[in-house]
Structure formats: structure tokens, C-alpha cells
N, C-alpha and C. Protein backbone atom coordinates (compact mmCIF):
# COMPACT_ATOMS: atom_id res chain seq x y z
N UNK A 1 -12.67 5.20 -24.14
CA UNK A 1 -13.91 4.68 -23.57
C UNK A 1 -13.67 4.08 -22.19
N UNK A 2 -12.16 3.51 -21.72
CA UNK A 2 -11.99 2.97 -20.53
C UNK A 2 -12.40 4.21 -19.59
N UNK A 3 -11.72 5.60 -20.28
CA UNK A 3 -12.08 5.97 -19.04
C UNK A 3 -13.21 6.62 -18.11
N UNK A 4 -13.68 6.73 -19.35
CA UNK A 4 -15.39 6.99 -19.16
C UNK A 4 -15.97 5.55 -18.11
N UNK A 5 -16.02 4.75 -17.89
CA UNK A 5 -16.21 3.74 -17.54
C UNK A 5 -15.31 3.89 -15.85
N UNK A 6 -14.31 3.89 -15.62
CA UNK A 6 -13.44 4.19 -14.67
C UNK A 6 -13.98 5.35 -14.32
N UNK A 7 -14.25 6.35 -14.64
CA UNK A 7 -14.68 7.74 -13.22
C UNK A 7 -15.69 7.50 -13.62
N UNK A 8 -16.93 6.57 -14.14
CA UNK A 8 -18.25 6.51 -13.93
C UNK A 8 -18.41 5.43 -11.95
N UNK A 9 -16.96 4.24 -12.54
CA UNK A 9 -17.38 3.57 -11.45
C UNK A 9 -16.61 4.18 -9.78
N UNK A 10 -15.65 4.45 -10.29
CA UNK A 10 -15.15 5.54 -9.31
C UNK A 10 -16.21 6.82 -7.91
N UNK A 11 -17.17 7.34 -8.81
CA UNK A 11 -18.00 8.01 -8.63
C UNK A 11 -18.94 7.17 -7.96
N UNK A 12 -19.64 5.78 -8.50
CA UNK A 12 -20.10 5.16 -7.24
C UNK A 12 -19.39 4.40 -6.00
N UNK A 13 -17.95 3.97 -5.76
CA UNK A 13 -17.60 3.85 -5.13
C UNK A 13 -16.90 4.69 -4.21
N UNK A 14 -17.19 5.71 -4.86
CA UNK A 14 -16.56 6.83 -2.84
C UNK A 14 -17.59 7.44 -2.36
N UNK A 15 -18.77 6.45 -2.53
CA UNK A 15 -19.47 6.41 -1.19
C UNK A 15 -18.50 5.87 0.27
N UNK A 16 -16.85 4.99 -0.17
CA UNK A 16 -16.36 4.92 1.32
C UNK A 16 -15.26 5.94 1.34
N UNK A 17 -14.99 6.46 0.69
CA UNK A 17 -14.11 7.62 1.31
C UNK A 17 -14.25 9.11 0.45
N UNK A 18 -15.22 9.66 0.59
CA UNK A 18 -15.47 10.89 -0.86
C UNK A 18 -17.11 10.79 -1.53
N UNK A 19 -17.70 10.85 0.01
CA UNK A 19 -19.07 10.43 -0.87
C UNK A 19 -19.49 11.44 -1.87
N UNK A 20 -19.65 12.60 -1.37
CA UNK A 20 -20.21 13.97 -2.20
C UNK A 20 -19.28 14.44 -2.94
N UNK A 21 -17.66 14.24 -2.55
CA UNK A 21 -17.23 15.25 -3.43
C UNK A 21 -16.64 14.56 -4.94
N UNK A 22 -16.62 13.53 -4.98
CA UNK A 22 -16.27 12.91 -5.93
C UNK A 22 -17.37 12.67 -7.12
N UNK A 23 -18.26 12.50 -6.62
CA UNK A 23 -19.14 12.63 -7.95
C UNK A 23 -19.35 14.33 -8.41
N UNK A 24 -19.61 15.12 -7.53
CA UNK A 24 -19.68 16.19 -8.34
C UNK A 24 -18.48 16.91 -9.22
N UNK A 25 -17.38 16.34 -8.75
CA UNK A 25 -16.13 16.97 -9.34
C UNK A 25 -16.25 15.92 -10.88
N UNK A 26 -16.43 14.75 -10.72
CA UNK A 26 -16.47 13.66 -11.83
C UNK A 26 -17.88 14.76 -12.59
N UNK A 27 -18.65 15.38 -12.30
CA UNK A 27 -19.62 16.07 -13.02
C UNK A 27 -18.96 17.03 -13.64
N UNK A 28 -18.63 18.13 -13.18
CA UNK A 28 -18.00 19.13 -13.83
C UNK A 28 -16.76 18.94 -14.63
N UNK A 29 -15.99 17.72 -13.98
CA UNK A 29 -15.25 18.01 -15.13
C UNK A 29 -14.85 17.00 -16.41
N UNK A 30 -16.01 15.86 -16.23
CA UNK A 30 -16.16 15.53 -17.84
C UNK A 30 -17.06 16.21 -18.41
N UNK A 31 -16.82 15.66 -19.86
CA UNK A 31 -17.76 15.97 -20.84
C UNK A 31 -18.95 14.66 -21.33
N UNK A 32 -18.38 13.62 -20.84
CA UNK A 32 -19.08 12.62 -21.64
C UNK A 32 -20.48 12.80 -20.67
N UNK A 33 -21.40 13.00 -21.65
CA UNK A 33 -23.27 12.60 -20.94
C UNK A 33 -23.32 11.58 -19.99
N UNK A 34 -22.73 10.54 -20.51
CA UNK A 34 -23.38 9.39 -19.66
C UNK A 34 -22.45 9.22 -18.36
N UNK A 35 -21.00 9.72 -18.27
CA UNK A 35 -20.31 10.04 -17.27
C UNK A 35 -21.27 10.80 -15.92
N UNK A 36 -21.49 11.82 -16.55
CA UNK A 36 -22.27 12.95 -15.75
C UNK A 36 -23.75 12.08 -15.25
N UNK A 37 -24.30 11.35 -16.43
CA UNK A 37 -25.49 10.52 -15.69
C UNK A 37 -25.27 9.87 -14.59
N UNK A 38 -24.00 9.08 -14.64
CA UNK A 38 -23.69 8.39 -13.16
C UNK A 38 -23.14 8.81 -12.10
N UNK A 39 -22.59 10.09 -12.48
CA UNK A 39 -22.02 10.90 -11.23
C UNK A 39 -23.12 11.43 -10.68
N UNK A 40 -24.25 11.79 -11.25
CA UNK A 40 -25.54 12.66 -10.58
C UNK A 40 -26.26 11.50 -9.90
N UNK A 41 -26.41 9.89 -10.46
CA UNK A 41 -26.95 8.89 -9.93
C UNK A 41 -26.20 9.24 -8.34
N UNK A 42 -24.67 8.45 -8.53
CA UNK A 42 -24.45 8.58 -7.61
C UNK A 42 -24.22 9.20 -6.60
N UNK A 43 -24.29 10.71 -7.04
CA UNK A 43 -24.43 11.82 -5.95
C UNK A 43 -26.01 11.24 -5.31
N UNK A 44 -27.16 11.19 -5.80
CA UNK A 44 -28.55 11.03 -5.25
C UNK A 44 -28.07 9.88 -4.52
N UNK A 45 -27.53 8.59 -4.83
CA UNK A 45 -27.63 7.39 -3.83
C UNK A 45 -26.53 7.41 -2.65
N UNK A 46 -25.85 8.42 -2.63
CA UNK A 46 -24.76 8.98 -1.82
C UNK A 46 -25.69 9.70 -0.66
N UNK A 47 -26.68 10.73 -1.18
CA UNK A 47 -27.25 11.65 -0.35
C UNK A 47 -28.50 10.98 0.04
N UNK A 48 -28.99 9.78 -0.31
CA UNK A 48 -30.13 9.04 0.33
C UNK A 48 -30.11 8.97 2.33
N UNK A 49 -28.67 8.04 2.44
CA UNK A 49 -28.86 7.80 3.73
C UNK A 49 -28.42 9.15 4.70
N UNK A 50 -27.93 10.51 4.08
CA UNK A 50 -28.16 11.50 5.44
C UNK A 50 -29.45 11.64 5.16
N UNK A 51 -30.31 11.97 3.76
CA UNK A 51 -31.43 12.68 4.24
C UNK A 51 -32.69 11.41 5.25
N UNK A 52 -32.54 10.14 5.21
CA UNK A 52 -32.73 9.56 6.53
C UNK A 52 -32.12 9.46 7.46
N UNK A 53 -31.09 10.14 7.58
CA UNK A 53 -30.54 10.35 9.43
C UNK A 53 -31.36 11.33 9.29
N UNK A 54 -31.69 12.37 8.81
CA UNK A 54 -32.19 13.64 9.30
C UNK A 54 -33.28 13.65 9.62
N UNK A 55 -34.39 12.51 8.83
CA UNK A 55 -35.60 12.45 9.39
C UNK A 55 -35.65 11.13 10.57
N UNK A 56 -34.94 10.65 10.46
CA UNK A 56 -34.94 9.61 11.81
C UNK A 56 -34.84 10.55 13.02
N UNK A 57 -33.56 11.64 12.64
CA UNK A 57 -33.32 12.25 13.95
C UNK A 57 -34.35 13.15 14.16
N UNK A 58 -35.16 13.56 13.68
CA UNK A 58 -35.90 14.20 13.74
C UNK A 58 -37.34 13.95 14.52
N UNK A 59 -37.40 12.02 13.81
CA UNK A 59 -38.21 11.37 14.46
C UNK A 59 -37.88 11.26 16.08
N UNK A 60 -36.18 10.50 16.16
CA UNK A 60 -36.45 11.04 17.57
C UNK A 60 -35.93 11.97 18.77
N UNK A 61 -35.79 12.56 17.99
CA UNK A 61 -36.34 14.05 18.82
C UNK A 61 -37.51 14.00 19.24
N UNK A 62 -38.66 13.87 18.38
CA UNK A 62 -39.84 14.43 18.81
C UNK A 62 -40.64 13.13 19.63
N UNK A 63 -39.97 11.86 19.63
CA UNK A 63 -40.58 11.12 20.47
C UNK A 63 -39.86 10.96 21.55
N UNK A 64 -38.67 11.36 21.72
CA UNK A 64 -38.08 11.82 23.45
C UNK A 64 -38.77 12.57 24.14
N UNK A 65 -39.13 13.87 23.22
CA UNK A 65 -39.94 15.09 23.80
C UNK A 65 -41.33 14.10 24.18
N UNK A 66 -42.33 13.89 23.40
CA UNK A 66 -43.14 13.46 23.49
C UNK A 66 -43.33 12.13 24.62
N UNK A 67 -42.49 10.97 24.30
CA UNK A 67 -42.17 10.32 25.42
C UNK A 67 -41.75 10.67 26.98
N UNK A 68 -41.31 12.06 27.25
CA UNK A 68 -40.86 12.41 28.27
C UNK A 68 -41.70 13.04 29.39
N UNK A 69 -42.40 12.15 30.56
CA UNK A 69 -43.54 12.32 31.20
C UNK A 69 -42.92 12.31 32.85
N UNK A 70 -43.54 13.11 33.41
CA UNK A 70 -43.30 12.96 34.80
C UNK A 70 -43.57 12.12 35.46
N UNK A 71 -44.72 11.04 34.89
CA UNK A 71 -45.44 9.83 35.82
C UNK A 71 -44.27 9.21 35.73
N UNK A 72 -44.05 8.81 37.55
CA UNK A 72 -43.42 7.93 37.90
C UNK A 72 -43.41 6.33 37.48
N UNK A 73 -44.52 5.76 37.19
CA UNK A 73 -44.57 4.74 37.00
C UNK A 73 -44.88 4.33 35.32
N UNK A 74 -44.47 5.26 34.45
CA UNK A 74 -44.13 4.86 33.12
C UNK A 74 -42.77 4.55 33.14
N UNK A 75 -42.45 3.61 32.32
CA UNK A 75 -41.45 3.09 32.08
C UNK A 75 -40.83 3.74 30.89
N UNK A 76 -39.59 3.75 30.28
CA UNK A 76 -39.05 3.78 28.60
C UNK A 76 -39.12 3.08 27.98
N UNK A 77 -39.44 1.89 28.21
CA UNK A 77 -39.53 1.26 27.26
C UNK A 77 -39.96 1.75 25.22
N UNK A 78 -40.85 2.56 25.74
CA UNK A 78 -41.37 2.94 24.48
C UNK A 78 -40.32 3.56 23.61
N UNK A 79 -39.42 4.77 24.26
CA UNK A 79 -38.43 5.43 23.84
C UNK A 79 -37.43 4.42 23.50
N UNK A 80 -36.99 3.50 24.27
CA UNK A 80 -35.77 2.46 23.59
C UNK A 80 -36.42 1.44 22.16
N UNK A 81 -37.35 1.71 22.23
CA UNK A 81 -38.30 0.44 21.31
C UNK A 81 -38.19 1.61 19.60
N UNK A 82 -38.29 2.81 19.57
CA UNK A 82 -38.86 3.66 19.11
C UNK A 82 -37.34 3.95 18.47
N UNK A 83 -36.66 4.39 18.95
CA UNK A 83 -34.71 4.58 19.11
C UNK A 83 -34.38 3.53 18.25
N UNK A 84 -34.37 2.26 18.85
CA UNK A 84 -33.76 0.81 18.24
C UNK A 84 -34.46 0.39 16.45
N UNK A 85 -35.52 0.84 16.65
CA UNK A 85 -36.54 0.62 15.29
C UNK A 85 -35.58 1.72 14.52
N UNK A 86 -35.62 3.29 14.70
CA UNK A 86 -35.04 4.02 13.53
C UNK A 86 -33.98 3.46 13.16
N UNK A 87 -32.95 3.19 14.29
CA UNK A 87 -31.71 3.24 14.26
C UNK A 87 -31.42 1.70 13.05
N UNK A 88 -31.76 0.68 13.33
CA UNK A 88 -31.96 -0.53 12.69
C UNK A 88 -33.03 0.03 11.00
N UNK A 89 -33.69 0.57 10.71
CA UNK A 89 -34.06 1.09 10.15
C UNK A 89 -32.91 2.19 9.09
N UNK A 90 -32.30 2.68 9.81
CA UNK A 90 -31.20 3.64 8.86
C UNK A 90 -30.16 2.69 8.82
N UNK A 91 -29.87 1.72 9.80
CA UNK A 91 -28.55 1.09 9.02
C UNK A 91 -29.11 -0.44 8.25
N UNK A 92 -30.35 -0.37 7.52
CA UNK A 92 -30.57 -1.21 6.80
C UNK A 92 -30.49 -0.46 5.21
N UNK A 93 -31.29 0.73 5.26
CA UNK A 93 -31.08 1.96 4.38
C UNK A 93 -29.50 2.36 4.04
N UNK A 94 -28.79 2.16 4.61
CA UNK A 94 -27.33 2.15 4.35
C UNK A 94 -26.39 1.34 4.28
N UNK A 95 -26.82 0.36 4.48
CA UNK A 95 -26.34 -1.37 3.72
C UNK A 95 -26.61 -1.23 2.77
N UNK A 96 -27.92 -0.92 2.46
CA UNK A 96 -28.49 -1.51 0.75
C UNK A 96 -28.00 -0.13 -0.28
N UNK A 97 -27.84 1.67 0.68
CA UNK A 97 -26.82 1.84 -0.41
C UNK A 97 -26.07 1.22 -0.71
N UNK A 98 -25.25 0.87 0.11
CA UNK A 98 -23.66 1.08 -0.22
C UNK A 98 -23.88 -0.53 -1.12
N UNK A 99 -24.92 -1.40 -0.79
CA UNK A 99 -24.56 -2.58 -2.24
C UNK A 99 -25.16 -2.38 -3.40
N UNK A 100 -26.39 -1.16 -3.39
CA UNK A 100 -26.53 -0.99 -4.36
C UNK A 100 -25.49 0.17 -5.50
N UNK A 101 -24.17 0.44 -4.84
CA UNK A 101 -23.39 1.45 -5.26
C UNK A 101 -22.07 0.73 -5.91
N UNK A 102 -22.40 -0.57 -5.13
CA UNK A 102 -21.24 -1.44 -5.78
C UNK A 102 -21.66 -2.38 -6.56
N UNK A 103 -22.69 -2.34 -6.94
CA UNK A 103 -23.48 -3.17 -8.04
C UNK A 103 -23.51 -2.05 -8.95
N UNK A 104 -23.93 -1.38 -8.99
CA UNK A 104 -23.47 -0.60 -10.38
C UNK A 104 -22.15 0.02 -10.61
N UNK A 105 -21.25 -0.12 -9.82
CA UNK A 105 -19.51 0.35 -10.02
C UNK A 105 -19.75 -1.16 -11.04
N UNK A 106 -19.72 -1.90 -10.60
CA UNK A 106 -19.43 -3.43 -11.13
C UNK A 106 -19.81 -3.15 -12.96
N UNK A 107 -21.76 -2.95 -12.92
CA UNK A 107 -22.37 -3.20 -13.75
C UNK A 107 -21.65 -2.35 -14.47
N UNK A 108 -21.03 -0.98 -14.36
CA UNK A 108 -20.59 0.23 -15.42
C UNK A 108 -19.29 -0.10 -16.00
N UNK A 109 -18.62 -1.27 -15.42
CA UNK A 109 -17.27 -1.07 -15.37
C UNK A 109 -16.80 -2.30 -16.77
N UNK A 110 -18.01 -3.45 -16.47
CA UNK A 110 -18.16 -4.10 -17.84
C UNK A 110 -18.60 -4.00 -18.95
């Protein structure tokens, strides 16, 4: 039973070195159900913060483009305001993975 418990918490902690590949390998190659429940958890809370880089970056992309005007007398402001918000925005989204990944390594491990 330890070790069911050990590659459950394992699997949420390489979100710092092994985010993706460690839970899916912890998938395939136990057998225990509830092993595999937390390796698939933690594959999803692993893959949370790219799929918000991708739409941040996406966001700005399209407000560079959009922001990007020939009038001389607009400023950027808007574009640095717009930039600083995602960016602060994804690394708040990736704080609270990574504590919510070590709150359940913790919670699985007792």
C-alpha cells in the first residue's frame, strides 16, 4: 500500500522536473485504480498552466496586432497594460498549480 501512495504522490510532484511524463508512465504502468486516478489528476493540473500560456499568447498576439496603429500620437501604454495583466495573470495560475500539486502529494501520502 506504501507504494501506491509514493507514485500517487510522486506523480503530483514532477510538476518540477517531469511534468507530463511522469504521470502518464505512473498510468500505464500500475494497476492500482486509484494510482491511475491521481496520475490522470495530475496529468490535467500539470497541463492547466500551458493551456493558459496558449491562450494568453494568443491573447497577445492579437492585441499587438490590434494595438499596432500608425497614429503618431498614441501611446503603448495600452499594449504594456494588456502584456503585464496576462503575464501576472498566468503566473498567478501557476503558483496556485504548483500549491495545489503539493497539497495533494502531501494529502495522498498520509
Amino acid at each position: 500500500m506504501e507504494n501506491q501512495k509514493i507514485l500517487s504522490a510522486f506523480s503530483y510532484l514532477s510538476i518540477f522536473f517531469a511534468p507530463f511524463i511522469v504521470p502518464l508512465v505512473v498510468y500505464f504502468v500500475s494497476k492500482d485504480s486509484e494510482v491511475k486516478r491521481h496520475s490522470i489528476r495530475a496529468l490535467i493540473s500539470h497541463l492547466i498552466p500551458v493551456a493558459f500560456g496558449i491562450v494568453f499568447f494568443i491573447l497577445f498576439v492579437f492585441s499587438t496586432i490590434s494595438f499596432n496603429t500608425t497614429d503618431p500620437f498614441s501611446n503603448g501604454n495600452s499594449l504594456i497594460i494588456v502584456w503585464l495583466v496576462t503575464f501576472v495573470i498566468y503566473l498567478l495560475v501557476s503558483l496556485g498549480i504548483i500549491i495545489w500539486n503539493i497539497i495533494q502529494a502531501v494529502r495522498v501520502v498520509r
